[in-house]
C-alpha atoms as a PDB file:
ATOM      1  CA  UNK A   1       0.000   0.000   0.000  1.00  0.00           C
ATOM      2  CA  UNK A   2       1.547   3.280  -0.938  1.00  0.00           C
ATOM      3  CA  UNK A   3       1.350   6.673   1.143  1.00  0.00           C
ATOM      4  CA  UNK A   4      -2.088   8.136  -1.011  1.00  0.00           C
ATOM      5  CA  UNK A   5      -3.349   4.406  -0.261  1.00  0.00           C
ATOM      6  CA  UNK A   6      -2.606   4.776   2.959  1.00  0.00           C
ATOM      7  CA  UNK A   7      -4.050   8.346   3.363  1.00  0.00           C
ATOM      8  CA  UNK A   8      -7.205   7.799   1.773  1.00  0.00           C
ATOM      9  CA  UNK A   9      -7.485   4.221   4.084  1.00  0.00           C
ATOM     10  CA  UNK A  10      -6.963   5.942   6.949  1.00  0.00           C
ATOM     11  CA  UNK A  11      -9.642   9.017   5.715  1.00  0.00           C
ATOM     12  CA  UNK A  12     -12.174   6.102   5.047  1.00  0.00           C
ATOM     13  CA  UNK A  13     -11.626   5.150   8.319  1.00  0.00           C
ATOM     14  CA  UNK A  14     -12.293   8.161   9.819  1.00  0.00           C
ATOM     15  CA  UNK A  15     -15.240   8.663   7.827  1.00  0.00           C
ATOM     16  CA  UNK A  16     -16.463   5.456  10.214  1.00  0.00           C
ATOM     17  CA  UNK A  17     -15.549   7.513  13.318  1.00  0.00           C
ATOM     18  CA  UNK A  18     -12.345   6.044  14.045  1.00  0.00           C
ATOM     19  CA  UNK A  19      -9.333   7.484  15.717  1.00  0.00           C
ATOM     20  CA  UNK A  20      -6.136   6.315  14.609  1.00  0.00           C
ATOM     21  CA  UNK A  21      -4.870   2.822  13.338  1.00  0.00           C
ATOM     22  CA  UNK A  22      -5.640  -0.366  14.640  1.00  0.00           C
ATOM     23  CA  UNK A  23      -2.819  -3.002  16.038  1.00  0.00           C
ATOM     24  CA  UNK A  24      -4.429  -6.109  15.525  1.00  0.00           C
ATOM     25  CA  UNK A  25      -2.020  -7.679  12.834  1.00  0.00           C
ATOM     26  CA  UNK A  26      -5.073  -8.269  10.762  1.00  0.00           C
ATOM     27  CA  UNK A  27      -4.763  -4.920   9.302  1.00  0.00           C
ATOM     28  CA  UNK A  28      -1.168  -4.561   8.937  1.00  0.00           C
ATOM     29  CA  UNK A  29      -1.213  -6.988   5.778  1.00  0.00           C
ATOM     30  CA  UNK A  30      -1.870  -5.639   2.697  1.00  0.00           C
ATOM     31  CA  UNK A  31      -5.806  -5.135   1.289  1.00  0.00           C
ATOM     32  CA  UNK A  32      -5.454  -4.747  -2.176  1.00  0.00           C
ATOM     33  CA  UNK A  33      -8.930  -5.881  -3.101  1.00  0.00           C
ATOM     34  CA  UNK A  34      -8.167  -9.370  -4.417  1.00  0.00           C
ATOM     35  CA  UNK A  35      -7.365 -11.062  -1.081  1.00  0.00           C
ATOM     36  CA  UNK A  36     -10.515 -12.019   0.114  1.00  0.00           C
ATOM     37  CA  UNK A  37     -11.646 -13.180  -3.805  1.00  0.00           C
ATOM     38  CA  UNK A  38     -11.985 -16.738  -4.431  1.00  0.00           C
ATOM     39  CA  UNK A  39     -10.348 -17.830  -7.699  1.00  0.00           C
ATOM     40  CA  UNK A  40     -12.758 -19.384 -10.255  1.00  0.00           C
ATOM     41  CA  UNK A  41     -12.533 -20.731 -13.361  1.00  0.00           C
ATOM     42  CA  UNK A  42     -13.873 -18.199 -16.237  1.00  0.00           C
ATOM     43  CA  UNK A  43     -15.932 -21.109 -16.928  1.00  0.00           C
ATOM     44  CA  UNK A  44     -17.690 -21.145 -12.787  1.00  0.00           C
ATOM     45  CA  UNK A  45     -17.631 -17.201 -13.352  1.00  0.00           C
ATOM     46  CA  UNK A  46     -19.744 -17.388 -16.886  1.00  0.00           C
ATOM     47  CA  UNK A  47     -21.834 -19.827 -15.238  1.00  0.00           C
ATOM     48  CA  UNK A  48     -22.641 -17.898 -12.365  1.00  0.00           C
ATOM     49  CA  UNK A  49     -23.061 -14.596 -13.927  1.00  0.00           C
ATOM     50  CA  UNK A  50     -25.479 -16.951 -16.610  1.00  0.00           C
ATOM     51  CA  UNK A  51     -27.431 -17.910 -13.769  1.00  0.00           C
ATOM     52  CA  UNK A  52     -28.117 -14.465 -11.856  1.00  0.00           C
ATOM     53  CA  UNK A  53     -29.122 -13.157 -15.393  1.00  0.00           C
ATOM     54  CA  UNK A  54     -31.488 -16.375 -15.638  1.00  0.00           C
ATOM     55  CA  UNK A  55     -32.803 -15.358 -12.235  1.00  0.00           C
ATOM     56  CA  UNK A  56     -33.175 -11.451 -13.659  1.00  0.00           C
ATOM     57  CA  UNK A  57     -34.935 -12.417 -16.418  1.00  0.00           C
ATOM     58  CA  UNK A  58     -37.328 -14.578 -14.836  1.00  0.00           C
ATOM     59  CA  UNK A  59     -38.027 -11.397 -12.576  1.00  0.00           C
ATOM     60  CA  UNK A  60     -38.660  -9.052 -16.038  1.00  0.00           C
ATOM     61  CA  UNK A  61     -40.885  -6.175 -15.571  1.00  0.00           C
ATOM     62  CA  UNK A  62     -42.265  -7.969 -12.553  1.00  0.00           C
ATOM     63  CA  UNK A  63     -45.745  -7.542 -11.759  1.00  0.00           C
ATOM     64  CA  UNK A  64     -46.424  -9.929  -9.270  1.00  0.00           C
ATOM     65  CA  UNK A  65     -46.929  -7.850  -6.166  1.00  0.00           C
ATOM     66  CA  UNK A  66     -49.120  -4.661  -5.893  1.00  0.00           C
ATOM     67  CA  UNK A  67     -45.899  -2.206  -6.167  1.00  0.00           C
ATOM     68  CA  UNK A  68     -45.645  -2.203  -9.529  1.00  0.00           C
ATOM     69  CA  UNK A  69     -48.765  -0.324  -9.459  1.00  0.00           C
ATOM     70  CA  UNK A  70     -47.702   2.061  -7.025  1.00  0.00           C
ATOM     71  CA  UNK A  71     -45.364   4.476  -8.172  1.00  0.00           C
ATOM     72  CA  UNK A  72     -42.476   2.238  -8.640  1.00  0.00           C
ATOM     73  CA  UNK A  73     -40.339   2.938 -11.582  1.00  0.00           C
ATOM     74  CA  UNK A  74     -38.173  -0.350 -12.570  1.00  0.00           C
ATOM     75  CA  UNK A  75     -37.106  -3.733 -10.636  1.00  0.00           C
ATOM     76  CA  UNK A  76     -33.941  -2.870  -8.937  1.00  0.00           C
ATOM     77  CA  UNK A  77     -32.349  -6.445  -9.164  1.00  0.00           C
ATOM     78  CA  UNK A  78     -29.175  -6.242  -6.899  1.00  0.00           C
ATOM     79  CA  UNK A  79     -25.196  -5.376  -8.687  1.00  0.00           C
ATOM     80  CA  UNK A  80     -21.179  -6.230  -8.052  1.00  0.00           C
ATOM     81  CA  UNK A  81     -19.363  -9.358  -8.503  1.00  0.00           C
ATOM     82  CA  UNK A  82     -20.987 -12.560  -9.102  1.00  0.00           C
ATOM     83  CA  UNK A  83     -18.547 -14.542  -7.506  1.00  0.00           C
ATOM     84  CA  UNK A  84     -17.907 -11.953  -4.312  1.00  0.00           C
ATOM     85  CA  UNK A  85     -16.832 -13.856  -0.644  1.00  0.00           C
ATOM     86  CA  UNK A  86     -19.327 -10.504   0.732  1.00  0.00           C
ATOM     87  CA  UNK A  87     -22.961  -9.645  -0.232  1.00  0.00           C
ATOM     88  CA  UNK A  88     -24.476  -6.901   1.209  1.00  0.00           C
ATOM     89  CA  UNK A  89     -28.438  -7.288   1.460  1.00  0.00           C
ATOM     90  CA  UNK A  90     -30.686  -3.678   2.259  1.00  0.00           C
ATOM     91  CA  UNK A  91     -33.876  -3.125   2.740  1.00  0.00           C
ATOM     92  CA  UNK A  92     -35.724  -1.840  -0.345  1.00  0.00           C
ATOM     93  CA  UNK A  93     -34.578   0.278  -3.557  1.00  0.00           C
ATOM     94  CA  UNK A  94     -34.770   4.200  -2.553  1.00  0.00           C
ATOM     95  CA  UNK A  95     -35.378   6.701  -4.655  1.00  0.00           C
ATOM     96  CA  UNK A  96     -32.473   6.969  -6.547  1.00  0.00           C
ATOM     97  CA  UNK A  97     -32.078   3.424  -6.631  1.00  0.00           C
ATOM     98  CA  UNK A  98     -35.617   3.327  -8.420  1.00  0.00           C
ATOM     99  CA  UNK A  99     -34.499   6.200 -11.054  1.00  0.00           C
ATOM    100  CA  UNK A 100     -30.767   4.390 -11.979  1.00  0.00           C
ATOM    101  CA  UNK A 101     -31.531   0.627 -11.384  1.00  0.00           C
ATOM    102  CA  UNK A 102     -29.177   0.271  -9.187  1.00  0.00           C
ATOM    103  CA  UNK A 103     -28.904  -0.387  -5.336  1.00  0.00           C
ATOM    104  CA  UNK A 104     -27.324   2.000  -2.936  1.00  0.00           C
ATOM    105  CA  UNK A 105     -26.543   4.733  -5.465  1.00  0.00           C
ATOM    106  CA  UNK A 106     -28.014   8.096  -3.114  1.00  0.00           C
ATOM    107  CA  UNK A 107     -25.851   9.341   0.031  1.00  0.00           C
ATOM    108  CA  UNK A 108     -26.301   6.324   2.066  1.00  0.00           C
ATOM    109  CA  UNK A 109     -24.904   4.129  -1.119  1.00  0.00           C
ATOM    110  CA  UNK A 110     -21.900   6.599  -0.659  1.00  0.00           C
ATOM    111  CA  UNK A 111     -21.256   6.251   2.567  1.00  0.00           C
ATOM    112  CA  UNK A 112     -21.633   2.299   1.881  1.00  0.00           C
ATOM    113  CA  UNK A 113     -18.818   2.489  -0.755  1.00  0.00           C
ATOM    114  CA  UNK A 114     -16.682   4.142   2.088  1.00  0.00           C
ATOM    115  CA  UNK A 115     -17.571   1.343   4.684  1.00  0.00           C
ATOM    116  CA  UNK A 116     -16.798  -1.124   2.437  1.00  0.00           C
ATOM    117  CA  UNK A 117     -13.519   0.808   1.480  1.00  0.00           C
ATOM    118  CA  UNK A 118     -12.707   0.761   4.766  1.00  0.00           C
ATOM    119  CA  UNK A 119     -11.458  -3.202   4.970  1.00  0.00           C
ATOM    120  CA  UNK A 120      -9.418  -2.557   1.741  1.00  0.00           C
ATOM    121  CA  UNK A 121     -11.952  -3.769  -0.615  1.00  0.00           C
ATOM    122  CA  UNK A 122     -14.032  -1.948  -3.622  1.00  0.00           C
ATOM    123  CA  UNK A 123     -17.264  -1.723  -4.075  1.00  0.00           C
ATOM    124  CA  UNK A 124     -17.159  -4.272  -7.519  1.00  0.00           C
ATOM    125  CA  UNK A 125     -15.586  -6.836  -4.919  1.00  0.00           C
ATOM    126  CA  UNK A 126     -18.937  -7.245  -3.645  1.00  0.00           C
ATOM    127  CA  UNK A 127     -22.389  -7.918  -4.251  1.00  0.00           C
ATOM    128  CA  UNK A 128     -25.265  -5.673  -3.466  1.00  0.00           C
ATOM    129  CA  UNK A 129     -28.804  -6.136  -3.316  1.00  0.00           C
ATOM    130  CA  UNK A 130     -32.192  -5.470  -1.488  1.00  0.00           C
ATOM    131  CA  UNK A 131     -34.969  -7.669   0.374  1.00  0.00           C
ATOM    132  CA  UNK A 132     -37.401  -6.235  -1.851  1.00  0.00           C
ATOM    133  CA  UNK A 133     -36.904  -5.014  -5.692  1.00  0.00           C
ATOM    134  CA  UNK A 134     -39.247  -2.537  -6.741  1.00  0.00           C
ATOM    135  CA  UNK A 135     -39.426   0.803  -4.664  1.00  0.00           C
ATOM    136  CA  UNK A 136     -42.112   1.284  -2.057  1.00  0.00           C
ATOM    137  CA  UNK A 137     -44.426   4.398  -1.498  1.00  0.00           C
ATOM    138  CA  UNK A 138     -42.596   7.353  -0.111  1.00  0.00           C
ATOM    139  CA  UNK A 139     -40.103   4.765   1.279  1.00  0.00           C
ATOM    140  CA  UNK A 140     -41.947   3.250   3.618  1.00  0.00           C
ATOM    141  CA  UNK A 141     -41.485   0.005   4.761  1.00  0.00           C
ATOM    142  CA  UNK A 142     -41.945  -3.095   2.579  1.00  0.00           C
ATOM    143  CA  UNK A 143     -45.407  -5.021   3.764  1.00  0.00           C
ATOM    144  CA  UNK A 144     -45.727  -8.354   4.330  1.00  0.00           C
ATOM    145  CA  UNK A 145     -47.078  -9.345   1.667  1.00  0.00           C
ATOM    146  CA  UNK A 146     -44.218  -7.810  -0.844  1.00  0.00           C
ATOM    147  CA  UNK A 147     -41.576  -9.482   1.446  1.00  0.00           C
ATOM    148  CA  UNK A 148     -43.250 -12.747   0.751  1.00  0.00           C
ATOM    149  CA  UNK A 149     -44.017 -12.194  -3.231  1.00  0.00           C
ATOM    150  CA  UNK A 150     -40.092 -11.040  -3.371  1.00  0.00           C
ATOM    151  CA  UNK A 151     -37.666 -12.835  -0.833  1.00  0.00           C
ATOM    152  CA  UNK A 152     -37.661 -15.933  -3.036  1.00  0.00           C
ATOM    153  CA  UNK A 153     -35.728 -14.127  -5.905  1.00  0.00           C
ATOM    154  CA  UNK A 154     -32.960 -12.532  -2.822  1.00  0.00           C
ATOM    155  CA  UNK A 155     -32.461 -16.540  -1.625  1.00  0.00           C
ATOM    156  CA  UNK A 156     -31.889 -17.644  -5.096  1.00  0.00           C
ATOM    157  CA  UNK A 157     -29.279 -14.504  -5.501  1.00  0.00           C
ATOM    158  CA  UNK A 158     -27.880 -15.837  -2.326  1.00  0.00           C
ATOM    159  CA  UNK A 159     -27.264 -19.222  -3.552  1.00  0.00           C
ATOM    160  CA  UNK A 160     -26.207 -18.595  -7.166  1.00  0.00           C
ATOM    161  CA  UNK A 161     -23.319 -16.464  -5.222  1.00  0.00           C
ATOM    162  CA  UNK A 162     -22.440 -18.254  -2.369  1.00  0.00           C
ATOM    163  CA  UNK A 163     -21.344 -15.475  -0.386  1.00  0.00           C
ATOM    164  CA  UNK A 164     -18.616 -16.400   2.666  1.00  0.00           C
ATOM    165  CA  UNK A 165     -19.999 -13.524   4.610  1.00  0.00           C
ATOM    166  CA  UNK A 166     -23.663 -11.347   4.214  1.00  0.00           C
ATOM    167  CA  UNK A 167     -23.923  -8.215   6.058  1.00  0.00           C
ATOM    168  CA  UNK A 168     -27.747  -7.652   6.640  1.00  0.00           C
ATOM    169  CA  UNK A 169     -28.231  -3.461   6.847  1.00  0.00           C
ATOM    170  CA  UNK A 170     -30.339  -2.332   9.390  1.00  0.00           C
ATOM    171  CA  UNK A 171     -33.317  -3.473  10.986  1.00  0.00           C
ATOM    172  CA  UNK A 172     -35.301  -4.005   8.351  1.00  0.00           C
ATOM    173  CA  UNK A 173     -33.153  -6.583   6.650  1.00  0.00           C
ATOM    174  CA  UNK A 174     -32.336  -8.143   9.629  1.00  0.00           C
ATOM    175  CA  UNK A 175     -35.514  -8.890  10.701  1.00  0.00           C
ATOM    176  CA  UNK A 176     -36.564 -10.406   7.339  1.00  0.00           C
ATOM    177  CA  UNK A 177     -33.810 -12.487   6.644  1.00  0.00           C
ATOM    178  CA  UNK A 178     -33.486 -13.811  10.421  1.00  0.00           C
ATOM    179  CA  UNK A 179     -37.233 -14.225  11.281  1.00  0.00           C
ATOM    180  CA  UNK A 180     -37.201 -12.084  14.206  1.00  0.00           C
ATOM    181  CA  UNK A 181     -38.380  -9.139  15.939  1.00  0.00           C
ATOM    182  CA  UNK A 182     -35.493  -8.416  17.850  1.00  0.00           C
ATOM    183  CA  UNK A 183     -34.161  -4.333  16.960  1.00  0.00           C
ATOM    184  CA  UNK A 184     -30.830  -4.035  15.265  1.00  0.00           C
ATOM    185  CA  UNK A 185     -28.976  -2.645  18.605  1.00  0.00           C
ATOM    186  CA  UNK A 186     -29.524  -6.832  20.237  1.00  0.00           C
ATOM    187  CA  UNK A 187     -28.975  -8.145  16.474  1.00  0.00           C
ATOM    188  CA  UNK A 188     -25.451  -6.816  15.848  1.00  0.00           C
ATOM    189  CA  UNK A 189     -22.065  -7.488  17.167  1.00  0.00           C
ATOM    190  CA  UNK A 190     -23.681 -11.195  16.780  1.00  0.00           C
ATOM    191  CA  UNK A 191     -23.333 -13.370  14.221  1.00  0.00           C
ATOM    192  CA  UNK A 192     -25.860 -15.979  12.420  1.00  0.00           C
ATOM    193  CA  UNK A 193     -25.881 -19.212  10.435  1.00  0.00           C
ATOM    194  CA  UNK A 194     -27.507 -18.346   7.151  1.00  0.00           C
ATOM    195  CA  UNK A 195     -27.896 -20.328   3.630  1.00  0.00           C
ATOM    196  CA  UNK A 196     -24.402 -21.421   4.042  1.00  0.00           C
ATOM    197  CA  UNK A 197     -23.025 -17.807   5.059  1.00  0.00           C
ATOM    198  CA  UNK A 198     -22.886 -15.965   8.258  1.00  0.00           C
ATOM    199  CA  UNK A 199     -24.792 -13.331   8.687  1.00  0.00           C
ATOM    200  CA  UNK A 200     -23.340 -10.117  10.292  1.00  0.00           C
ATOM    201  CA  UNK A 201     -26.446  -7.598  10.994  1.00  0.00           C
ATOM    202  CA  UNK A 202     -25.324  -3.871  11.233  1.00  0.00           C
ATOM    203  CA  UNK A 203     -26.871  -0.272  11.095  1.00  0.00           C
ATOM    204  CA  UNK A 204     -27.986   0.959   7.843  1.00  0.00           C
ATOM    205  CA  UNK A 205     -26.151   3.731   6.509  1.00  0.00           C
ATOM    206  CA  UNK A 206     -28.797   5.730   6.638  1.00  0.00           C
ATOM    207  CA  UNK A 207     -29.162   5.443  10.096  1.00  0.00           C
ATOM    208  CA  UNK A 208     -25.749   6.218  10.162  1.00  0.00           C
ATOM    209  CA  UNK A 209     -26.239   9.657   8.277  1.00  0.00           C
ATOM    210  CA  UNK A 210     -28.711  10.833  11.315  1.00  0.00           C
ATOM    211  CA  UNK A 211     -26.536   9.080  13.819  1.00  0.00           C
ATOM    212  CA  UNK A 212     -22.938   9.517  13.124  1.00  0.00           C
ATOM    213  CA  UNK A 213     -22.243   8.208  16.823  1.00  0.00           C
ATOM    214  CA  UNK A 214     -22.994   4.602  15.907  1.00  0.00           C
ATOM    215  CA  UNK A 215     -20.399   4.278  13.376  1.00  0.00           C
ATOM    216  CA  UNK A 216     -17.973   3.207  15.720  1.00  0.00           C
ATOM    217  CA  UNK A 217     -20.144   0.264  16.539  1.00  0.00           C
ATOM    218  CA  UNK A 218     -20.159  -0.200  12.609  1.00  0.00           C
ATOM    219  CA  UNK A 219     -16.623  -0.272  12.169  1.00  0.00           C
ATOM    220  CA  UNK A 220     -16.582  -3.209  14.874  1.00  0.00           C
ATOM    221  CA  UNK A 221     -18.841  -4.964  12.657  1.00  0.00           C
ATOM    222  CA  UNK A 222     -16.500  -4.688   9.709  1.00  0.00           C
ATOM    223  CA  UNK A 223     -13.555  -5.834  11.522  1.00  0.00           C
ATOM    224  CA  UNK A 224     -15.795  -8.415  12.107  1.00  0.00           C
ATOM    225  CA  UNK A 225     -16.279  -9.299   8.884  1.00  0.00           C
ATOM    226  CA  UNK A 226     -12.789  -8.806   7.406  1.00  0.00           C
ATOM    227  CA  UNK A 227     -12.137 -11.465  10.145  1.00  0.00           C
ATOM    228  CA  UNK A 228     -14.515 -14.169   8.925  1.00  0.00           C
ATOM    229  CA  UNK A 229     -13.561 -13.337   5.403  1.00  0.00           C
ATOM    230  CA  UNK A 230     -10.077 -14.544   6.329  1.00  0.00           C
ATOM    231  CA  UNK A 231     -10.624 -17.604   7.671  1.00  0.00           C
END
């Protein structure tokens, strides 16, 4: 890592409210991005990426739930690297995620470029995606039955990628994924047994945009994860 890597790791970092460098030795080797990739064949890569576009177009201009009648613009399908060790899973397309397709694109998808950043990795080392795909309502919470019409298409994402670690973001996600009613503040720091991954539950980073105290308990998280991810 040179000195502008350095400088911008360490400004990342701090971005995540935290005060100098570590000493655990886990962060004095070198995070170039690649280390936490597991090599694949092009041949496993063209038949993953052949699969998620299977499970896309089986999606198309879905219409099986009642949002596609309410406002929403186009299915938001998830984005990033097929064959990434770390998904990320969110709540529910915003929107600017409803306007460019894409997940996490508004403030709190830049803040989530800079969390992820933060353990030396890039945001096309990882997968993104939501609970839900299509946008609800002035961005209210996705209803029952939408989680239920929609989940099925995030489980199959799951298992065409086979992610090593999935970080759920915020309390939303959590909840959905892990069957519970517990809040976010008793579901992090822990972590779960999911489809073959563990499952890291942390605040959303829009939570952390109107509470820039919690992203110390964030950057925990991450270390967390960087952890696993090294196993």
């Amino acid at each position: 890592m040179d000195r502008h890597q350095l400088a911008e790791h360490l400004r990342f970092a701090a971005e995540l409210g935290v005060a100098g460098v570590s000493r655990d030795p886990l962060w004095r080797q070198k995070g170039d991005g690649t280390h936490f990739q597991t090599a694949e064949s092009g041949a496993e890569a063209s038949n993953t990426n052949d699969a998620l576009a299977g499970v896309k177009a089986f999606i198309g201009e879905c219409t099986r739930c009642k949002l596609h009648r309410l406002g929403r613009t186009q299915v938001v399908f998830g984005t990033g690297n097929p064959s990434a060790d770390l998904m990320f899973v969110g709540e529910a397309p915003g929107a600017d995620e409803d306007e460019q397709g894409m997940p996490f694109v508004g403030k709190s998808g830049q803040l989530l470029t800079k969390i992820i950043e933060a353990i030396d990795l890039k945001r096309e080392d990882v997968y993104i995606a939501n609970v839900i795909k299509c946008r609800p309502p002035l961005n209210r919470n996705p209803e029952p039955d939408e989680i239920e019409t929609c989940e099925p298409f995030l489980f199959q994402q799951i298992d065409v990628i086979k992610p090593t670690v999935i970080v759920a973001l915020g309390t939303f996600a959590a909840r959905a994924l892990l069957r519970t009613l517990e809040p976010i503040s008793r579901l992090r720091g822990r972590v779960f047994e999911y489809r073959g991954a563990k499952l890291i539950p942390t605040f959303h980073p829009a939570y952390l945009l109107r509470n820039p105290s919690s992203k110390r308990e964030v950057w925990e998280d991450m270390k967390l994860v960087r952890s696993l991810l090294q196993k």
